[in-house]
Every structure is written in structure tokens, then in C-alpha cells.
PDB file of N, CA and C in Angstrom:
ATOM      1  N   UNK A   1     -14.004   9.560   1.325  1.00  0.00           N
ATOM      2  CA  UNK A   1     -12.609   9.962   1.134  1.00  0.00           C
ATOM      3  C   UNK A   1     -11.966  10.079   2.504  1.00  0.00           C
ATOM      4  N   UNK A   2     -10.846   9.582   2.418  1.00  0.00           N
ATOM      5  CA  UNK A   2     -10.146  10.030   3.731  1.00  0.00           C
ATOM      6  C   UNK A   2      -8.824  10.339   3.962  1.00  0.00           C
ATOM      7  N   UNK A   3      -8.036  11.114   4.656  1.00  0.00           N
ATOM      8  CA  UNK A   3      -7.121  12.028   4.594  1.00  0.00           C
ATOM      9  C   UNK A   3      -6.141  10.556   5.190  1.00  0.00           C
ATOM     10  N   UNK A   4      -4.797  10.164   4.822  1.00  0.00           N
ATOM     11  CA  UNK A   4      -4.114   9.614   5.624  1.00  0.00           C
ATOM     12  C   UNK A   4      -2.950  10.580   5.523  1.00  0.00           C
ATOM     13  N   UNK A   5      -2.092  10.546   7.073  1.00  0.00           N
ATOM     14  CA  UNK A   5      -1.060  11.105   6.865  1.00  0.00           C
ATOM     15  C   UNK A   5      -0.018  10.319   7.865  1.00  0.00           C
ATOM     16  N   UNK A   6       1.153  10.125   7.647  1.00  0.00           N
ATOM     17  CA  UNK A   6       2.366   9.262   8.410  1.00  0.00           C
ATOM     18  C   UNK A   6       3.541   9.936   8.698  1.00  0.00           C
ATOM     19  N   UNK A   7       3.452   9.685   9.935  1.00  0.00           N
ATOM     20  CA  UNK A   7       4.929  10.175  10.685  1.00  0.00           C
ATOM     21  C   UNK A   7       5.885  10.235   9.641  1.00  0.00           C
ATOM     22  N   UNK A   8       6.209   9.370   8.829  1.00  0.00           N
ATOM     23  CA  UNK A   8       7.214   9.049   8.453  1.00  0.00           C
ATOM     24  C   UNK A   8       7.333  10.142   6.926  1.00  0.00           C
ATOM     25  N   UNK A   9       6.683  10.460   6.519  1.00  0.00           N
ATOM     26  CA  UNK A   9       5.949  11.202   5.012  1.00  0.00           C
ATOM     27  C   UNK A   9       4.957  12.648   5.604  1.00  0.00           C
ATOM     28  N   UNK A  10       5.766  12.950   6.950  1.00  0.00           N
ATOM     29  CA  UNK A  10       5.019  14.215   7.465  1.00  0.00           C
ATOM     30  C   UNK A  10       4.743  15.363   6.350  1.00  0.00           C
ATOM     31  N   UNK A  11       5.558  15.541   5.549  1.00  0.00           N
ATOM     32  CA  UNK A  11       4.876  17.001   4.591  1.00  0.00           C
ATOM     33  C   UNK A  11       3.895  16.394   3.289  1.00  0.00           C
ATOM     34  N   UNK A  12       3.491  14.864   3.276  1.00  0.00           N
ATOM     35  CA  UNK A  12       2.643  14.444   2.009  1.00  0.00           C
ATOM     36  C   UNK A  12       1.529  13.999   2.760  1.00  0.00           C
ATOM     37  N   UNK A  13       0.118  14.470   2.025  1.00  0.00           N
ATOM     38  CA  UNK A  13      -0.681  13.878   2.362  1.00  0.00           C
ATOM     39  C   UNK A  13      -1.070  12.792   1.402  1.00  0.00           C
ATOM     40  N   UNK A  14      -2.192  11.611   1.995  1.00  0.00           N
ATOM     41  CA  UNK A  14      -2.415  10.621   0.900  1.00  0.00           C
ATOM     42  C   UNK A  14      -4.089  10.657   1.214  1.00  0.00           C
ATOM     43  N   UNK A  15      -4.749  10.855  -0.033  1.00  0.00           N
ATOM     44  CA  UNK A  15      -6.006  11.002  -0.280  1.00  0.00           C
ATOM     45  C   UNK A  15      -6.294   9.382  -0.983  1.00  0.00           C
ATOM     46  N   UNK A  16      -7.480   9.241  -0.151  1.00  0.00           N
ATOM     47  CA  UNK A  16      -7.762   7.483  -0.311  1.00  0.00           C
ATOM     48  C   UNK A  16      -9.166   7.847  -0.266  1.00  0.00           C
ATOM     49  N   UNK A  17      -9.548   6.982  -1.796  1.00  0.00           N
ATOM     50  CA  UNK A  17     -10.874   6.521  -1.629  1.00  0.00           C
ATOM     51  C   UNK A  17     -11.281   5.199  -1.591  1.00  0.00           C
ATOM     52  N   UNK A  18     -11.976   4.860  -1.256  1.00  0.00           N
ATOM     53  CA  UNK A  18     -12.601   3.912  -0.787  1.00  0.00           C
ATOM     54  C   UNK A  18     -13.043   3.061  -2.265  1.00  0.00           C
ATOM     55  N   UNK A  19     -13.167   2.284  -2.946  1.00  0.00           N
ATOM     56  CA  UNK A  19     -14.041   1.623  -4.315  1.00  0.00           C
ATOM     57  C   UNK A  19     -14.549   0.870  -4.256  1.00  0.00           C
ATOM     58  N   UNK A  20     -13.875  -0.298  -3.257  1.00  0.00           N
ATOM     59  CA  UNK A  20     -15.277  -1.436  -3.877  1.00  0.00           C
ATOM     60  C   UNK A  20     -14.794  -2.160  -1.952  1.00  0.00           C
ATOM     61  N   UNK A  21     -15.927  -2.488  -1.412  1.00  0.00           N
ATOM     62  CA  UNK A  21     -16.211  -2.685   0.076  1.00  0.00           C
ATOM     63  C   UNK A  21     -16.822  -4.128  -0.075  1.00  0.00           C
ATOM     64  N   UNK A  22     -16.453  -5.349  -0.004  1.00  0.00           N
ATOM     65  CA  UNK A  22     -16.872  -6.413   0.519  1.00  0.00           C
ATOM     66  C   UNK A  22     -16.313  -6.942   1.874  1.00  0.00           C
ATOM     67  N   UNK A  23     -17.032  -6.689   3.255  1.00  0.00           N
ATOM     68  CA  UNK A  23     -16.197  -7.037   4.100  1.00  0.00           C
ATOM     69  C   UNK A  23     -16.699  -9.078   4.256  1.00  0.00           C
ATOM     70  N   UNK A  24     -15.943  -9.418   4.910  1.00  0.00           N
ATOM     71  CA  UNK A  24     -14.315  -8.788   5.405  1.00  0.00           C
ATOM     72  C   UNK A  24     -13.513  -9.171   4.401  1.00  0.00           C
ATOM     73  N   UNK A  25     -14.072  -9.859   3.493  1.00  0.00           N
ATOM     74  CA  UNK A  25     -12.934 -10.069   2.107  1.00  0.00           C
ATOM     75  C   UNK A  25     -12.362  -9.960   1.200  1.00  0.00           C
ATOM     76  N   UNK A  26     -12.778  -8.130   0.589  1.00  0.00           N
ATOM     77  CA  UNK A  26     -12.636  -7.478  -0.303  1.00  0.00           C
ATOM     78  C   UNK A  26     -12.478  -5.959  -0.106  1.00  0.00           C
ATOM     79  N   UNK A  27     -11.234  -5.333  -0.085  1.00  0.00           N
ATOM     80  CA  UNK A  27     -11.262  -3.759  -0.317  1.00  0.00           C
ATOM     81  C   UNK A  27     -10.228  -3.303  -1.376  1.00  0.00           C
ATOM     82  N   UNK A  28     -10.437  -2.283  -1.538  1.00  0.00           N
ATOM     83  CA  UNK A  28      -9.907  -1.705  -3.056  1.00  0.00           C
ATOM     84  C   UNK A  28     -10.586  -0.090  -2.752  1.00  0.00           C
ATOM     85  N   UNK A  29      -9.608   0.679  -3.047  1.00  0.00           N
ATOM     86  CA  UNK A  29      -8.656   1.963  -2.931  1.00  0.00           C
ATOM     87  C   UNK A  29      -8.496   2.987  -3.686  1.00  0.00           C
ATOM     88  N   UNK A  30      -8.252   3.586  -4.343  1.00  0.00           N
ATOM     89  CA  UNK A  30      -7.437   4.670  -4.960  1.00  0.00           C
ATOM     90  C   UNK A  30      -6.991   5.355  -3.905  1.00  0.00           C
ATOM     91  N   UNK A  31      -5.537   5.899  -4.473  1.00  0.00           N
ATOM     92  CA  UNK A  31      -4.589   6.803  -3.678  1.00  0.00           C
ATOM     93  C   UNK A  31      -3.758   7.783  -4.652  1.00  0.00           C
ATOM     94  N   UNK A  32      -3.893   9.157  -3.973  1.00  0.00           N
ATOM     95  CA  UNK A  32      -2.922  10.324  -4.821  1.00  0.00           C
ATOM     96  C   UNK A  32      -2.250  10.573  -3.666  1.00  0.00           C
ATOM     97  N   UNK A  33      -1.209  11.141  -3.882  1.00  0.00           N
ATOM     98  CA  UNK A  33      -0.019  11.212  -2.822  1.00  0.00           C
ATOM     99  C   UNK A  33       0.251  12.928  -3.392  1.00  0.00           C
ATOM    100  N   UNK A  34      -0.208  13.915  -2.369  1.00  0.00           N
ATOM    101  CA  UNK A  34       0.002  15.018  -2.720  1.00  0.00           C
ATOM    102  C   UNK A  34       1.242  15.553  -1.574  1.00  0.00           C
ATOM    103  N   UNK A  35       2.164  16.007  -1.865  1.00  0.00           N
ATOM    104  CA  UNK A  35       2.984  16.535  -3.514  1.00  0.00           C
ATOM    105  C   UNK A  35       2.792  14.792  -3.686  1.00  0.00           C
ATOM    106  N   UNK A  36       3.410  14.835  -5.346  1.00  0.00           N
ATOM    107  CA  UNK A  36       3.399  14.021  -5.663  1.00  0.00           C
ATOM    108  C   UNK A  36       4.456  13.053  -5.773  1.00  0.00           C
ATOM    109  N   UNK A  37       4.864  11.714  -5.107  1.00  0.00           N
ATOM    110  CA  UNK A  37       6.402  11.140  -4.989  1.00  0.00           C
ATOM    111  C   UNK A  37       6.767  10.698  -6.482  1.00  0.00           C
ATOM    112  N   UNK A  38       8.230  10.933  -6.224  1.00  0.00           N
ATOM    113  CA  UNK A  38       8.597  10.133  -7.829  1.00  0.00           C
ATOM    114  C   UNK A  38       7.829  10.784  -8.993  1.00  0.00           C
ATOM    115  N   UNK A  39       7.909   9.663  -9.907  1.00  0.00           N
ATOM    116  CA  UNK A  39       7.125  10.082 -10.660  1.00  0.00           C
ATOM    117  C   UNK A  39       5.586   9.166 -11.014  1.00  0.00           C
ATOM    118  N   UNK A  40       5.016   8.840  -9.288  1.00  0.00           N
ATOM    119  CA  UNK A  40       3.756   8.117  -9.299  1.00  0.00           C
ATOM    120  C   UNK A  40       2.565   9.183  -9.649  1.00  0.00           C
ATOM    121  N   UNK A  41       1.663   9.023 -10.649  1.00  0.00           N
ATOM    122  CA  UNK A  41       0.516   9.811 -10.643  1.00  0.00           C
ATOM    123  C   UNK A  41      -0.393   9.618  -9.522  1.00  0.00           C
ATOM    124  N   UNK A  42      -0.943   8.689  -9.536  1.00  0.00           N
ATOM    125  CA  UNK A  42      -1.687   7.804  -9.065  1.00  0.00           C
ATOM    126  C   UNK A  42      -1.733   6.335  -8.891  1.00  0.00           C
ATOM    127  N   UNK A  43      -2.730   5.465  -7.772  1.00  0.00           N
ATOM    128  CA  UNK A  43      -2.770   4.161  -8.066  1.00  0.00           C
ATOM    129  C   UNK A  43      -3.871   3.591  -6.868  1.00  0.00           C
ATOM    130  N   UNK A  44      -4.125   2.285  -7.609  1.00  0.00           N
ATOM    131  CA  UNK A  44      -5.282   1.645  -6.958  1.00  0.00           C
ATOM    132  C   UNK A  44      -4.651   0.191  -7.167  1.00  0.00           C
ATOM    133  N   UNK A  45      -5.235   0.376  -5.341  1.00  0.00           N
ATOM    134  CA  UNK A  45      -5.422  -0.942  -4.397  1.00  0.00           C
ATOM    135  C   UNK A  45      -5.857  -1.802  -4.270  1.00  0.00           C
ATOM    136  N   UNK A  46      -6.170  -3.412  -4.522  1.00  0.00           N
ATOM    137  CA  UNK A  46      -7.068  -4.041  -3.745  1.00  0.00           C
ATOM    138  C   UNK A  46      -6.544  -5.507  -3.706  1.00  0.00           C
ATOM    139  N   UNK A  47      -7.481  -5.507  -2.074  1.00  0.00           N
ATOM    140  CA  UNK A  47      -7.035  -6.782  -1.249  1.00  0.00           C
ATOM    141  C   UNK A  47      -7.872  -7.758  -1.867  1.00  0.00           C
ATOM    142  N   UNK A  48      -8.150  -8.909  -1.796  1.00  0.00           N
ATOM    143  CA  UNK A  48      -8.839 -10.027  -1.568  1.00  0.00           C
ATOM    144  C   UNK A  48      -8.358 -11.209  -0.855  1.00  0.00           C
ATOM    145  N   UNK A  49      -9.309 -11.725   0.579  1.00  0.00           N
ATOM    146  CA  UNK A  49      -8.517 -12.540   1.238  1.00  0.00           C
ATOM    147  C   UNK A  49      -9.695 -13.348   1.610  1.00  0.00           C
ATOM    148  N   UNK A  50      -8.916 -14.980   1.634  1.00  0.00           N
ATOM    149  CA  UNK A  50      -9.654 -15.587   1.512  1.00  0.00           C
ATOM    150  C   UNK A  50     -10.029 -17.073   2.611  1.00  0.00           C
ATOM    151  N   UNK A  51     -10.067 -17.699   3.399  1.00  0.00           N
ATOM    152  CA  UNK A  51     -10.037 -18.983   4.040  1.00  0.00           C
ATOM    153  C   UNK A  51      -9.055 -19.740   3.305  1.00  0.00           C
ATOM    154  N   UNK A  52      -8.541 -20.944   3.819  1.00  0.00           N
ATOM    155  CA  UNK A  52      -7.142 -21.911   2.708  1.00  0.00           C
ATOM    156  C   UNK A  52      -8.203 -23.051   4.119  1.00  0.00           C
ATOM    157  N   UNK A  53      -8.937 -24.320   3.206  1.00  0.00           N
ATOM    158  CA  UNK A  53      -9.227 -25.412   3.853  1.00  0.00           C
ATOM    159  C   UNK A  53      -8.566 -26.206   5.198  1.00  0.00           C
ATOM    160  N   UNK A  54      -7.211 -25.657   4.884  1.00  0.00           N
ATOM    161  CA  UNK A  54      -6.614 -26.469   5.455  1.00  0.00           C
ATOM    162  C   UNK A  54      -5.666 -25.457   6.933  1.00  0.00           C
ATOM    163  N   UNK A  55      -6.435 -24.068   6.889  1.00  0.00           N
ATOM    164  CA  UNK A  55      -5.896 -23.208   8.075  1.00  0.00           C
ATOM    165  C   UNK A  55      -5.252 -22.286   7.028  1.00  0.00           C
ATOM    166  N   UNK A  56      -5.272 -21.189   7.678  1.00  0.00           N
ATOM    167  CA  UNK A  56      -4.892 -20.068   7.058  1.00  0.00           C
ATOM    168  C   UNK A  56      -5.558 -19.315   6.198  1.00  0.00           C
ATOM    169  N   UNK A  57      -5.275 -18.519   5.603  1.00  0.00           N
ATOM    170  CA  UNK A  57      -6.159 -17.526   4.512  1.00  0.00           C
ATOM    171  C   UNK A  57      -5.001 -17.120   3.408  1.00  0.00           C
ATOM    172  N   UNK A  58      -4.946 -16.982   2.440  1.00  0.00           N
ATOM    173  CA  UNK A  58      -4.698 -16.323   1.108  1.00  0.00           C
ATOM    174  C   UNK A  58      -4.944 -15.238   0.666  1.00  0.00           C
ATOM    175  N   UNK A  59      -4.107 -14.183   0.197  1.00  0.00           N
ATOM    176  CA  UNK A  59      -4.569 -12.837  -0.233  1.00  0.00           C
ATOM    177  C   UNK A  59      -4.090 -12.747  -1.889  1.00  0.00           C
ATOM    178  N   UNK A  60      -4.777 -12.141  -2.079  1.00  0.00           N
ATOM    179  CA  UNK A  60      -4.536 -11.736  -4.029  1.00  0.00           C
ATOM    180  C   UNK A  60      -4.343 -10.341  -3.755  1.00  0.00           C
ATOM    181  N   UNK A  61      -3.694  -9.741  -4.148  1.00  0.00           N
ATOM    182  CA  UNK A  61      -3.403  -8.178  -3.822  1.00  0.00           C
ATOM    183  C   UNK A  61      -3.388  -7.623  -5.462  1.00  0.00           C
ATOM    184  N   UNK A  62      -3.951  -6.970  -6.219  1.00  0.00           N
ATOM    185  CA  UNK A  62      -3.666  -6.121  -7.324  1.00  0.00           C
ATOM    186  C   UNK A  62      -3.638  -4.750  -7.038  1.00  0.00           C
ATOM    187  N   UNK A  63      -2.296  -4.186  -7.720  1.00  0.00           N
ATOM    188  CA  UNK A  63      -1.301  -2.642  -7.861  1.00  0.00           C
ATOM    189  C   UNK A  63      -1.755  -2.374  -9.146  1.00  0.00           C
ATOM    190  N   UNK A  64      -2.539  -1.560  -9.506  1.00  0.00           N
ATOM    191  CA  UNK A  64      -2.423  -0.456 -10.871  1.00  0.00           C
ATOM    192  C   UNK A  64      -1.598   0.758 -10.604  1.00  0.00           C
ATOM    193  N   UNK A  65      -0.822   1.411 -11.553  1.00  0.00           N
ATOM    194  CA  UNK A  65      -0.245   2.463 -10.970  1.00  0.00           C
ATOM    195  C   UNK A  65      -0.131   3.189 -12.319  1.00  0.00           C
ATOM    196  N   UNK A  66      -0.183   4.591 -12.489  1.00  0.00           N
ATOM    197  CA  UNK A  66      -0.358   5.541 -13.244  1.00  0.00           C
ATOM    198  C   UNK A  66       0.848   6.832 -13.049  1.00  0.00           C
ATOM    199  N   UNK A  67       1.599   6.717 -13.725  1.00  0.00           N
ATOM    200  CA  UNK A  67       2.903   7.500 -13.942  1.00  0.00           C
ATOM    201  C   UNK A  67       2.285   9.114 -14.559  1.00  0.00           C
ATOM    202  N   UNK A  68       3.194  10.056 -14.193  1.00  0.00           N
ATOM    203  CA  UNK A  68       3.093  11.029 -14.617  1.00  0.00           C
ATOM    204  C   UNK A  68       3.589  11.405 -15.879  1.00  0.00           C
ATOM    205  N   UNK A  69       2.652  12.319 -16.365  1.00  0.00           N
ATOM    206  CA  UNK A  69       3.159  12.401 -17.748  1.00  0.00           C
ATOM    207  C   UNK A  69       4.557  13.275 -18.036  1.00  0.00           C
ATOM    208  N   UNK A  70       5.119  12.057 -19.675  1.00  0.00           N
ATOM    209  CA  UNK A  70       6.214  12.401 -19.557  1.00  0.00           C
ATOM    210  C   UNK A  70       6.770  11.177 -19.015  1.00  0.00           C
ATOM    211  N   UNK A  71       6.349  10.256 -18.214  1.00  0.00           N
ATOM    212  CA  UNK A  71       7.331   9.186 -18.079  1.00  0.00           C
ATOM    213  C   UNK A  71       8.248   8.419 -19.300  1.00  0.00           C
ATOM    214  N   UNK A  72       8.975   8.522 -19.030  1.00  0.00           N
ATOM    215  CA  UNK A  72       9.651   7.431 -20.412  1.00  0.00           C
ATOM    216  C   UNK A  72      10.654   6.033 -20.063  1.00  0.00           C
ATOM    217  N   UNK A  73      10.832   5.472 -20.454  1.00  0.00           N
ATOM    218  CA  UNK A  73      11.688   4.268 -20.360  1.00  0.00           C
ATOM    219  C   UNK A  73      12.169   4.117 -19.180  1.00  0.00           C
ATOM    220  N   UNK A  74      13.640   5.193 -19.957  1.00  0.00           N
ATOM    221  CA  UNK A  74      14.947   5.091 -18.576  1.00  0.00           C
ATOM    222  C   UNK A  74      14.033   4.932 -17.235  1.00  0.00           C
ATOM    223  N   UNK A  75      12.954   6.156 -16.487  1.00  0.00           N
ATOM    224  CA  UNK A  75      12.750   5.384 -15.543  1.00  0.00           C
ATOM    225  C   UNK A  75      12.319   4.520 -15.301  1.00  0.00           C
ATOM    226  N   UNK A  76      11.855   3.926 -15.729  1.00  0.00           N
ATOM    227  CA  UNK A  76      11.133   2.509 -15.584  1.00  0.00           C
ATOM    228  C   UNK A  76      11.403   1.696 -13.968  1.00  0.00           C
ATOM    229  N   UNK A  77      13.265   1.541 -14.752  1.00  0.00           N
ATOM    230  CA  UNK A  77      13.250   0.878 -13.616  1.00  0.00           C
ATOM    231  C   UNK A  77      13.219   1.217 -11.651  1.00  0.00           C
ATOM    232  N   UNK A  78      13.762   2.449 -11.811  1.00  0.00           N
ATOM    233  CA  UNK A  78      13.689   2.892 -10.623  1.00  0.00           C
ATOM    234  C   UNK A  78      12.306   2.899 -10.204  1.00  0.00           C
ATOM    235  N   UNK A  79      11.531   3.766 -11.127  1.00  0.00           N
ATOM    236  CA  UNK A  79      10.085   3.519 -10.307  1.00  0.00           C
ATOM    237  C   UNK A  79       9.353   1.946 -10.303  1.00  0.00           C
ATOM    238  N   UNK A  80       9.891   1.308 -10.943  1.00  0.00           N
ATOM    239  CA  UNK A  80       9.338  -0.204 -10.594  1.00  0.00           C
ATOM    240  C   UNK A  80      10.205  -0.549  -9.178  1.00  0.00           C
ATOM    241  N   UNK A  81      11.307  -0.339  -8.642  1.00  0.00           N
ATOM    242  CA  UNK A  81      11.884  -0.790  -7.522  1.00  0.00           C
ATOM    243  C   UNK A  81      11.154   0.116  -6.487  1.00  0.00           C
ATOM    244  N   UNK A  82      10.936   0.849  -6.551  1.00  0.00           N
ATOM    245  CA  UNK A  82      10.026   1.704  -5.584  1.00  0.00           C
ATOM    246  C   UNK A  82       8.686   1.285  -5.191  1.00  0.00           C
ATOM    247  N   UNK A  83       7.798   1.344  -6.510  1.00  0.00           N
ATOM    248  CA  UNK A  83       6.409   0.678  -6.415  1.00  0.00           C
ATOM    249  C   UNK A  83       6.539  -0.973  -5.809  1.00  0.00           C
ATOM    250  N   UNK A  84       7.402  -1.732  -6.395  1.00  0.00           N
ATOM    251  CA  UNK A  84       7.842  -2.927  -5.673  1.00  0.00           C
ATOM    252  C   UNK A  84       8.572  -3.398  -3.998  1.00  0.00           C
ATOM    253  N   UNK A  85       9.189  -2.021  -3.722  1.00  0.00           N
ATOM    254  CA  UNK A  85       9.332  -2.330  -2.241  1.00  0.00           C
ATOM    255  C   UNK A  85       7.820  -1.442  -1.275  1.00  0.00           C
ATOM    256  N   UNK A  86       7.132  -0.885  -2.284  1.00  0.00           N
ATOM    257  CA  UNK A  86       6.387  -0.616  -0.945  1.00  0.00           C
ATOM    258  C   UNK A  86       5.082  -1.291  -1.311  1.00  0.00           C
ATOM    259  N   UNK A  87       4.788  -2.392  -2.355  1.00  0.00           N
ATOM    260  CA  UNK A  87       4.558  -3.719  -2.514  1.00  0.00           C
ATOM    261  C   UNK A  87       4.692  -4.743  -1.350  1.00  0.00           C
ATOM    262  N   UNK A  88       5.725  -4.680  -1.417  1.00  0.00           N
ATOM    263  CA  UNK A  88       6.272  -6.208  -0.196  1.00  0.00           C
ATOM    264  C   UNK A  88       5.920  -5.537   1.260  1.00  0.00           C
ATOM    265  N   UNK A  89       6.742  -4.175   1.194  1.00  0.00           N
ATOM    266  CA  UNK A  89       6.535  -3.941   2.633  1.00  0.00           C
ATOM    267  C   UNK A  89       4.942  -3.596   3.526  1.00  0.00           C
ATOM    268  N   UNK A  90       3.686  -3.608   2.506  1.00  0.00           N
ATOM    269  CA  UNK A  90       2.411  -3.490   2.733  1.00  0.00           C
ATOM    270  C   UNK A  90       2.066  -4.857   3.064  1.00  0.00           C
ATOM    271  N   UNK A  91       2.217  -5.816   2.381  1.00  0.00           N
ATOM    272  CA  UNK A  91       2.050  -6.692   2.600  1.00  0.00           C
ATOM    273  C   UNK A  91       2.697  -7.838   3.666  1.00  0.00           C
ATOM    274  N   UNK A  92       3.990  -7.492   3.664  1.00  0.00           N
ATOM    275  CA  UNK A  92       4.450  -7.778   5.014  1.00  0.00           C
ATOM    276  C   UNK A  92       3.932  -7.353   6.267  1.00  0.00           C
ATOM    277  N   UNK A  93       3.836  -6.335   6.312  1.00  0.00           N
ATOM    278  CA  UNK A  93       2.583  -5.542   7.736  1.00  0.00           C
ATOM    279  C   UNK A  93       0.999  -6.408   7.874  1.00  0.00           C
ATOM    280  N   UNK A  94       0.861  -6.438   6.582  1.00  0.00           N
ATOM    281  CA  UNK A  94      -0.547  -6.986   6.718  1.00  0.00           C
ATOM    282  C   UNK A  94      -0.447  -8.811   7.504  1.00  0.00           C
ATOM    283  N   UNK A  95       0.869  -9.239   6.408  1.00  0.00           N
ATOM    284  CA  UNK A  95       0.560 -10.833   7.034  1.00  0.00           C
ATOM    285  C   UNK A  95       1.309 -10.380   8.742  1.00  0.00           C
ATOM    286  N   UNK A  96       2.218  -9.596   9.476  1.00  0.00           N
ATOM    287  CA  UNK A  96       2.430  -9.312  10.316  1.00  0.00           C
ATOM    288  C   UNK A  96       1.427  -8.785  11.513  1.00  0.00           C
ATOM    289  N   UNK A  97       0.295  -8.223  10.887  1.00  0.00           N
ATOM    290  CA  UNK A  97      -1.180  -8.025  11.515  1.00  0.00           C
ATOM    291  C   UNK A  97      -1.401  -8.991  12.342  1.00  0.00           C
ATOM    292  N   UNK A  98      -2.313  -9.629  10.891  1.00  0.00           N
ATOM    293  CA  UNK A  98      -2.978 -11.063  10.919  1.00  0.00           C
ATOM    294  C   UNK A  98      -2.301 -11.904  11.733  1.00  0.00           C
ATOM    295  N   UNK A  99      -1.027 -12.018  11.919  1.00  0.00           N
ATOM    296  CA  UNK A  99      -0.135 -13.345  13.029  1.00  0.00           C
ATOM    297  C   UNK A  99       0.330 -12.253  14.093  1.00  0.00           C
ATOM    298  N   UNK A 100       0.263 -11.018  14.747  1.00  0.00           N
ATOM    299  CA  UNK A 100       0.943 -10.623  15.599  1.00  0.00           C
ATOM    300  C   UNK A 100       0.016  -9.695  16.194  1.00  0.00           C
ATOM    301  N   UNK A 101      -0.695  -9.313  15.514  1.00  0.00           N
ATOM    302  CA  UNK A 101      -1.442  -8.334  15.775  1.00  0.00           C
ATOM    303  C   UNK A 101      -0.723  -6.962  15.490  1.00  0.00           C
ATOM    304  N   UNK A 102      -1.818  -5.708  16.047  1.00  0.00           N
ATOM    305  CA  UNK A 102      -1.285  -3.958  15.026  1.00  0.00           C
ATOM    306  C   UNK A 102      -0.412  -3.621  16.122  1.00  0.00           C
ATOM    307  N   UNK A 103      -0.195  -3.919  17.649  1.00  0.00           N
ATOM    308  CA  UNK A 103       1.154  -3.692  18.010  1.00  0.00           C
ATOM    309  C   UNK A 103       2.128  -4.129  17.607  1.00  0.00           C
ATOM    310  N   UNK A 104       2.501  -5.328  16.697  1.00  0.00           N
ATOM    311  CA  UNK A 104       3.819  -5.522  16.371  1.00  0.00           C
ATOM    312  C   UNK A 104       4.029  -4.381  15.152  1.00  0.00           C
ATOM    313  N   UNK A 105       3.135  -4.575  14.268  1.00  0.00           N
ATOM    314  CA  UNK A 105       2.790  -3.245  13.084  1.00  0.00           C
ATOM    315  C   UNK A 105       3.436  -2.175  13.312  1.00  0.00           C
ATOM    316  N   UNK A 106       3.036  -1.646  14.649  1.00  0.00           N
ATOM    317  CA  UNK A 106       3.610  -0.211  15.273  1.00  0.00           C
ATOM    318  C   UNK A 106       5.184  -0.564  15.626  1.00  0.00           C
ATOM    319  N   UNK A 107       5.433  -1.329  16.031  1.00  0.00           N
ATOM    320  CA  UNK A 107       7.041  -1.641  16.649  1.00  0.00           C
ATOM    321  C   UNK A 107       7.536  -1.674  15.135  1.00  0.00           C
ATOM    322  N   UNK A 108       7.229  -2.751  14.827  1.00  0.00           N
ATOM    323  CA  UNK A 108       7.884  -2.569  13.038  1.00  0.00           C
ATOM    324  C   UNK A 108       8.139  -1.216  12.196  1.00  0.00           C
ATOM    325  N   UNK A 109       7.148  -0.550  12.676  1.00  0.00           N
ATOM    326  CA  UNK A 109       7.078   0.888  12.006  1.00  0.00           C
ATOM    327  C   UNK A 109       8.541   1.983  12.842  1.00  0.00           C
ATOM    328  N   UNK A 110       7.954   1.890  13.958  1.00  0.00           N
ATOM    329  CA  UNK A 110       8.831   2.257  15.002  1.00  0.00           C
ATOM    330  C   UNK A 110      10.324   2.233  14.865  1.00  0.00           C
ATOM    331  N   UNK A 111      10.590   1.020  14.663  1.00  0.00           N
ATOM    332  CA  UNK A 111      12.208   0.627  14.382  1.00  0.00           C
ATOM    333  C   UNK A 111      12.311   0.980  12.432  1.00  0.00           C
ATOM    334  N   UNK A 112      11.651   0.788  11.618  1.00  0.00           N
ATOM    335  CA  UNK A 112      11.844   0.994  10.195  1.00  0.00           C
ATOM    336  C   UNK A 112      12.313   2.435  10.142  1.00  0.00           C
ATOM    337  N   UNK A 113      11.324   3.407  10.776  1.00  0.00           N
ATOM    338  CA  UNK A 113      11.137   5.117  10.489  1.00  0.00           C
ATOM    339  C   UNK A 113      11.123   5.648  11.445  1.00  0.00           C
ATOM    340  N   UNK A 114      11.759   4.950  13.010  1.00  0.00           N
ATOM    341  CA  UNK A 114      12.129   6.014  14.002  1.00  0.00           C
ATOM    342  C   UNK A 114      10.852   7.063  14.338  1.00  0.00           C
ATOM    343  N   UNK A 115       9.792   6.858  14.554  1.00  0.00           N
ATOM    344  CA  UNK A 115       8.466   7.411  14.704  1.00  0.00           C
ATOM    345  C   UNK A 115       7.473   6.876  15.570  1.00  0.00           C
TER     346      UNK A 115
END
């Protein structure tokens, strides 16, 4: 288990476990976000990335996510635009890694959340 916590989300902590470890081409997650944001219960992570023959690599990313009870409809959509931008924006960092390396990561972060 391990504690993450971000400048940017200073009063939440995020409790991450670890599930399934194939390096370097497989990790997968669970995460609770205490307090809890929105109305996310919970949710689990995982990468898979892969070689592409022809240069480059490919990732499959699967989001499960578990609403708190009591969710109903109406929100739907808001918490799908939520779970969906911090969708893209994980994954943008990651292919931003991989081609720039974790200092651009930090500048990106830097200018996004002023931190």
C-alpha cells in the first residue's frame, strides 16, 4: 500500500494498492481518495504497454470506477466528465514521460496547478 499525496489535492490523501505487477508491461492499482471527491467511491487502474513492430509502443489503459451509494442518473453525467478528464490527463503525462521525460511531467504539472 502506499500513501500518495499532491500539491495540488493537499487536504486528500490517495491510498493505492498495488494488484497485479508485470514489469515493465503490466500494472494495475486500486485507489480510494480519502475524503472522498465527488461522488467517486473507488476505482482501479491498469496499464498495459506494449512494443508496435514498427517503433513505438501502445498502451490499453482500463478505468473501473465505483460510485457512492445513492448515485443516481442525473449525475451521471458530471461524474463521467470528471472521471474522463482525469482519464486523458493521466495519460497525456504518461505519453509525455515516455517522449520527454518526468521533467517535462513536472513543468506540465507546474504550469496546470501552480505547484
Amino acid at each position: 500500500r502506499f500513501l500518495m499525496k499532491l500539491p495540488e489535492l493537499a487536504d486528500h490523501d490517495f491510498h493505492i494498492d498495488v494488484i497485479e505487477a508485470e514489469t515493465p508491461n503490466h500494472y494495475a492499482y486500486a485507489i480510494v481518495i480519502d475524503p472522498l471527491v465527488g461522488r467517486l467511491a473507488a476505482s482501479t487502474e491498469a496499464y498495459t504497454i506494449w512494443d508496435v513492430p514498427t517503433g513505438g509502443c501502445r498502451v490499453r489503459f482500463d478505468n473501473t470506477v465505483t460510485f457512492q451509494e445513492g448515485f443516481r442518473e442525473k449525475h451521471l453525467l458530471d461524474e463521467f466528465a470528471k472521471v474522463t478528464l482525469a482519464t486523458v490527463n493521466s495519460l497525456a503525462k504518461l505519453k509525455m514521460q515516455a517522449e520527454q521525460g518526468v521533467a517535462a511531467v513536472l513543468a506540465f504539472e507546474e504550469q496546470q496547478f501552480g505547484c
